[in-house]
Protein backbone atom coordinates (compact mmCIF):
# COMPACT_ATOMS: atom_id res chain seq x y z
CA UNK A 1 26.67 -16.17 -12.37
CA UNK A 2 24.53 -19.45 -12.65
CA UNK A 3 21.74 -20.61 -10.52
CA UNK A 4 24.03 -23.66 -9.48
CA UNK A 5 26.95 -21.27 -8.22
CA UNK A 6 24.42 -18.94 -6.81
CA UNK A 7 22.53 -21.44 -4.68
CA UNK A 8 25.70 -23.05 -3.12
CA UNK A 9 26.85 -19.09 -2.18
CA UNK A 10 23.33 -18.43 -0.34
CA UNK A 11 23.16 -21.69 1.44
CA UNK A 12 26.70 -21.15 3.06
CA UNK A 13 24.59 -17.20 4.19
CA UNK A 14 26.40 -15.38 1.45
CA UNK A 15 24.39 -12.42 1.11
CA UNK A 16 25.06 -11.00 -2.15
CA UNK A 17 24.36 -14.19 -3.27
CA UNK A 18 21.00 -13.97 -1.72
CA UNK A 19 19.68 -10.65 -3.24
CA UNK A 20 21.31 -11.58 -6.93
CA UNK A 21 18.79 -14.75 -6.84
CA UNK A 22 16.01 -12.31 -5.08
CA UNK A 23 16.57 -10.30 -8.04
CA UNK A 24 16.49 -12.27 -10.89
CA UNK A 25 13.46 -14.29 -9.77
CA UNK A 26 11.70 -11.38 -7.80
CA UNK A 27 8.83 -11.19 -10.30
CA UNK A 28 7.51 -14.75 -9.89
CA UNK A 29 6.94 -12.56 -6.10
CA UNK A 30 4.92 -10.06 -8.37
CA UNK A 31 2.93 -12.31 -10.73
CA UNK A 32 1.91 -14.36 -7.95
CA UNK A 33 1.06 -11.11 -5.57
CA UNK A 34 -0.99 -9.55 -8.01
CA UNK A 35 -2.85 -12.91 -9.05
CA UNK A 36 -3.87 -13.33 -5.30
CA UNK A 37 -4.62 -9.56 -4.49
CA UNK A 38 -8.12 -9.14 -5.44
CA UNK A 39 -8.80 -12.52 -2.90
CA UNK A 40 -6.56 -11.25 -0.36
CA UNK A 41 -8.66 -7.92 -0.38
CA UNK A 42 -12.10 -9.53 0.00
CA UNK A 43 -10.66 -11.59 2.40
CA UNK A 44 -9.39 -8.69 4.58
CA UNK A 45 -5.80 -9.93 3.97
CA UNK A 46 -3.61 -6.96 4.32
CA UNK A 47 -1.32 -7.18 0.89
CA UNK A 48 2.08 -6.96 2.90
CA UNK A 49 1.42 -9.99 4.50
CA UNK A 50 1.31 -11.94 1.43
CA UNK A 51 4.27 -10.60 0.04
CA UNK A 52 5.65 -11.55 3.39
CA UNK A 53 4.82 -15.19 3.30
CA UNK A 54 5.83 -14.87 -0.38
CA UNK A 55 9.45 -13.50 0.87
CA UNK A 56 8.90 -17.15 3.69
CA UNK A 57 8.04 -19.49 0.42
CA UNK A 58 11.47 -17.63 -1.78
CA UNK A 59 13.52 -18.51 0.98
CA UNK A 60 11.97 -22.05 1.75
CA UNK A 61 12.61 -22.98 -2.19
CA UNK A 62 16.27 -21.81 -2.25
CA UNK A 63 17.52 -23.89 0.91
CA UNK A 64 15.37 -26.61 -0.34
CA UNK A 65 15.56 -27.46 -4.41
CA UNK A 66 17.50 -30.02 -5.39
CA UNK A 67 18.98 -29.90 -8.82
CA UNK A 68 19.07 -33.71 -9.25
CA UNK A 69 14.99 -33.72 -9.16
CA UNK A 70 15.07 -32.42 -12.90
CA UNK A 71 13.36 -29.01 -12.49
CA UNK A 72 13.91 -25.82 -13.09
CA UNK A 73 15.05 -23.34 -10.02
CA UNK A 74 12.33 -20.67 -11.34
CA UNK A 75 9.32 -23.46 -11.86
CA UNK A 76 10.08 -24.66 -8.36
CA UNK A 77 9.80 -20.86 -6.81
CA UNK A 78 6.71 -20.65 -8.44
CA UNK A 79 5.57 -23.35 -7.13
CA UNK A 80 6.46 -23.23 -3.45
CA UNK A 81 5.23 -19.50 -3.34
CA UNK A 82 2.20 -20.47 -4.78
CA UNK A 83 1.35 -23.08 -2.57
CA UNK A 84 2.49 -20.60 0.57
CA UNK A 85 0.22 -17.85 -0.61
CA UNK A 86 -3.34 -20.41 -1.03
CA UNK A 87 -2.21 -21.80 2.51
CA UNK A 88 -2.67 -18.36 3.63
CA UNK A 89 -5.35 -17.55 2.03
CA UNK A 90 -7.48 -20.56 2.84
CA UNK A 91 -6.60 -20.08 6.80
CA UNK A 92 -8.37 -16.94 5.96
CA UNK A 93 -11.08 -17.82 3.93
CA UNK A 94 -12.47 -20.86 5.96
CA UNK A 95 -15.72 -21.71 3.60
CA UNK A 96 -14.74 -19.21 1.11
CA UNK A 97 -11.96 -21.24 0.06
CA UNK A 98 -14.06 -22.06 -2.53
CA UNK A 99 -12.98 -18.86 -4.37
CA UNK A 100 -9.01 -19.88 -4.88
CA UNK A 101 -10.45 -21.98 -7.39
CA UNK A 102 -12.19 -19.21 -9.35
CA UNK A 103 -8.78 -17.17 -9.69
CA UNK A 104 -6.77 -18.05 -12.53
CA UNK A 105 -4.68 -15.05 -14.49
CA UNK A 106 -1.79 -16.93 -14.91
CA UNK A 107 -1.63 -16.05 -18.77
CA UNK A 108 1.54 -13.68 -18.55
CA UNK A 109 4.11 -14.28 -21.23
CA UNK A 110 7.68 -14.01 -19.00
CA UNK A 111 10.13 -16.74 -20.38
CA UNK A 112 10.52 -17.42 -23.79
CA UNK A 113 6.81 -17.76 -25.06
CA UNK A 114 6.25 -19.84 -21.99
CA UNK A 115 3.01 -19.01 -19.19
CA UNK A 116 3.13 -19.34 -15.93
CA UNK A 117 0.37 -22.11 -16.36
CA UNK A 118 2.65 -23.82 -18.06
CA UNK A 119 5.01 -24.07 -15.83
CA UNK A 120 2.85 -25.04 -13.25
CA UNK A 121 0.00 -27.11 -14.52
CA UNK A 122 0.07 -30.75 -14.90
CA UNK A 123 -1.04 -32.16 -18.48
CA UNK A 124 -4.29 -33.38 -17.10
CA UNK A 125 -5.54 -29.86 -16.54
CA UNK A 126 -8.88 -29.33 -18.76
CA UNK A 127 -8.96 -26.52 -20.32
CA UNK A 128 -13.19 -26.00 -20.68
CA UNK A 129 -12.75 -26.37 -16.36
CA UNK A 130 -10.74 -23.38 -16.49
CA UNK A 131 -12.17 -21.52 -18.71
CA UNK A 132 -15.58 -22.07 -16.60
CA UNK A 133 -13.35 -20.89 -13.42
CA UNK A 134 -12.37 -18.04 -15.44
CA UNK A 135 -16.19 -16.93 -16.33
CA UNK A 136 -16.75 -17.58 -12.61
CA UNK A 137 -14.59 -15.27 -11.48
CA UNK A 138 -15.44 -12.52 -13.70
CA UNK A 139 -18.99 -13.10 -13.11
CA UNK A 140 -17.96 -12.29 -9.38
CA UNK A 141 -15.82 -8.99 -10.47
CA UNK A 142 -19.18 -7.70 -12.25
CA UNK A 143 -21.39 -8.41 -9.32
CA UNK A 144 -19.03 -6.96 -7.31
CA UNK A 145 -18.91 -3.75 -9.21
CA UNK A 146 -22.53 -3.68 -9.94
CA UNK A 147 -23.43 -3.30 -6.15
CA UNK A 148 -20.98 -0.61 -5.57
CA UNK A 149 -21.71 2.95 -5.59
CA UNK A 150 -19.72 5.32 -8.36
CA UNK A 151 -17.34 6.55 -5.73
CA UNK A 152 -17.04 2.85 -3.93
CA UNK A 153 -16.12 1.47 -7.51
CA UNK A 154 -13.73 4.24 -8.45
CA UNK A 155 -11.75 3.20 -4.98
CA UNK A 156 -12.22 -0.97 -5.83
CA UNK A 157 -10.45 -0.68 -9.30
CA UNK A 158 -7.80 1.40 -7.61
CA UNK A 159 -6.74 -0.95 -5.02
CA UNK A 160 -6.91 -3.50 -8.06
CA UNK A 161 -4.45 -2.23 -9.10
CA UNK A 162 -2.24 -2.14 -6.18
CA UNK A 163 -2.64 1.91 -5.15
CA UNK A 164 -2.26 1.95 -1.31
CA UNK A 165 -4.94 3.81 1.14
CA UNK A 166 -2.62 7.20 0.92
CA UNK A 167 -2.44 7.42 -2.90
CA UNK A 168 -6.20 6.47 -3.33
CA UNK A 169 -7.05 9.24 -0.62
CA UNK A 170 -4.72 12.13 -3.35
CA UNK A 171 -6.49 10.79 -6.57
CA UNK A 172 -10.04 10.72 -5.07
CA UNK A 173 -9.24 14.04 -3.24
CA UNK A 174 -10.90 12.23 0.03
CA UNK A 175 -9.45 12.29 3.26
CA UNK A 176 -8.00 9.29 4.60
CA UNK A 177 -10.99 8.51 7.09
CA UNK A 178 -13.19 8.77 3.89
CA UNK A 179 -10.68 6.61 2.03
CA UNK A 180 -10.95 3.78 5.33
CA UNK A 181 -14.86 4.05 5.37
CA UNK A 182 -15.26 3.46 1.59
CA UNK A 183 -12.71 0.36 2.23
CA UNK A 184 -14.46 -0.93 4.80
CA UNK A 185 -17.93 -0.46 2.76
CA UNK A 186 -16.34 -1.87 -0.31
CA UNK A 187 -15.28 -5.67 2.32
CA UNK A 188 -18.58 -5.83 4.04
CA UNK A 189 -20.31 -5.60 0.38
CA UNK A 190 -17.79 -7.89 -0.96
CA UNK A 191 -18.24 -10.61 1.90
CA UNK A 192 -22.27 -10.64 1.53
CA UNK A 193 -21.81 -11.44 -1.92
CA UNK A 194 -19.04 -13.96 -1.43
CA UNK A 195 -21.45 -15.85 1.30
CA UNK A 196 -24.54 -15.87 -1.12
């Protein structure tokens, strides 16, 4: 079914309408959650709560896009989630907002040859500024892992990649207090460097 029939069905509460457009766009959700998850860690940001606010900015985007405005369905998801999630995270972050600026992955391929930067970004964006962001914020990944100890880095690249406290505590063969001490280790470390 098309966007256009879809949208009228979920705006009169038709729920199967709902989850089919949930579906098909759930992974602008996922790009954007894992983009932001490294910042919502330092920050202390528990990951559910951004997916929740993601789930807000979905549902925001359906009941408001308007067709006759030109834009894609998808590009204006993007957007609105986008600008939900670095709400959140700057409420959080206070001074360290800062560091939004340093985080841009946004190079996955997911409709036909286009980025998500490119659905997003304006044409003024310069290209040396990001790439500077870029080296910024993998200059602040290596400091980060540089002060950590063998076992604190082995539980950082973990919840990098999205393992939760339970799953770290089997592969590390920790318990789960050991698991929450390393974590809260891993933010205090992570904050001092943020602040210098």
């Amino acid at each position: 079914m098309e966007d256009e029939k879809l949208l009228k069905l979920a705006l009169n509460d038709n729920e199967e309408a709902k989850n089919a457009l949930y579906e098909k766009y759930k992974y602008i959700i996922d790009i954007l959650i894992k983009k932001y998850r490294v910042i919502a860690f330092s920050l202390g940001i528990d990951i559910h709560e951004l997916e929740q606010e993601a789930m807000y900015a979905f549902s925001d985007a359906i009941h408001s896009f308007d067709d006759k405005k030109k834009v894609k369905l998808s590009t204006f998801i993007t957007v609105c989630i986008d600008r939900r999630i670095k709400k959140v995270l700057k409420k959080y972050s206070g001074e360290k907002a800062k560091l939004l600026n340093s985080f841009y992955s946004l190079d996955y391929d997911y409709e036909e040859g286009m980025t998500l930067k490119d659905m997003i970004s304006d044409e003024k964006t310069d290209p040396l500024y990001n790439l500077t962001l870029k080296e910024d914020y993998e200059e602040l990944i290596k400091k980060i892992e540089e002060s950590l100890s063998n076992a604190e880095l082995e539980i950082f690249k973990l919840l990098e990649n999205g393992q939760d406290r339970s799953t770290i505590a089997k592969i590390t063969n920790k318990n789960d207090k050991q698991v929450d001490n390393a974590i809260q280790r891993l933010k205090n470390k992570i904050r001092d460097i943020i602040k210098d």
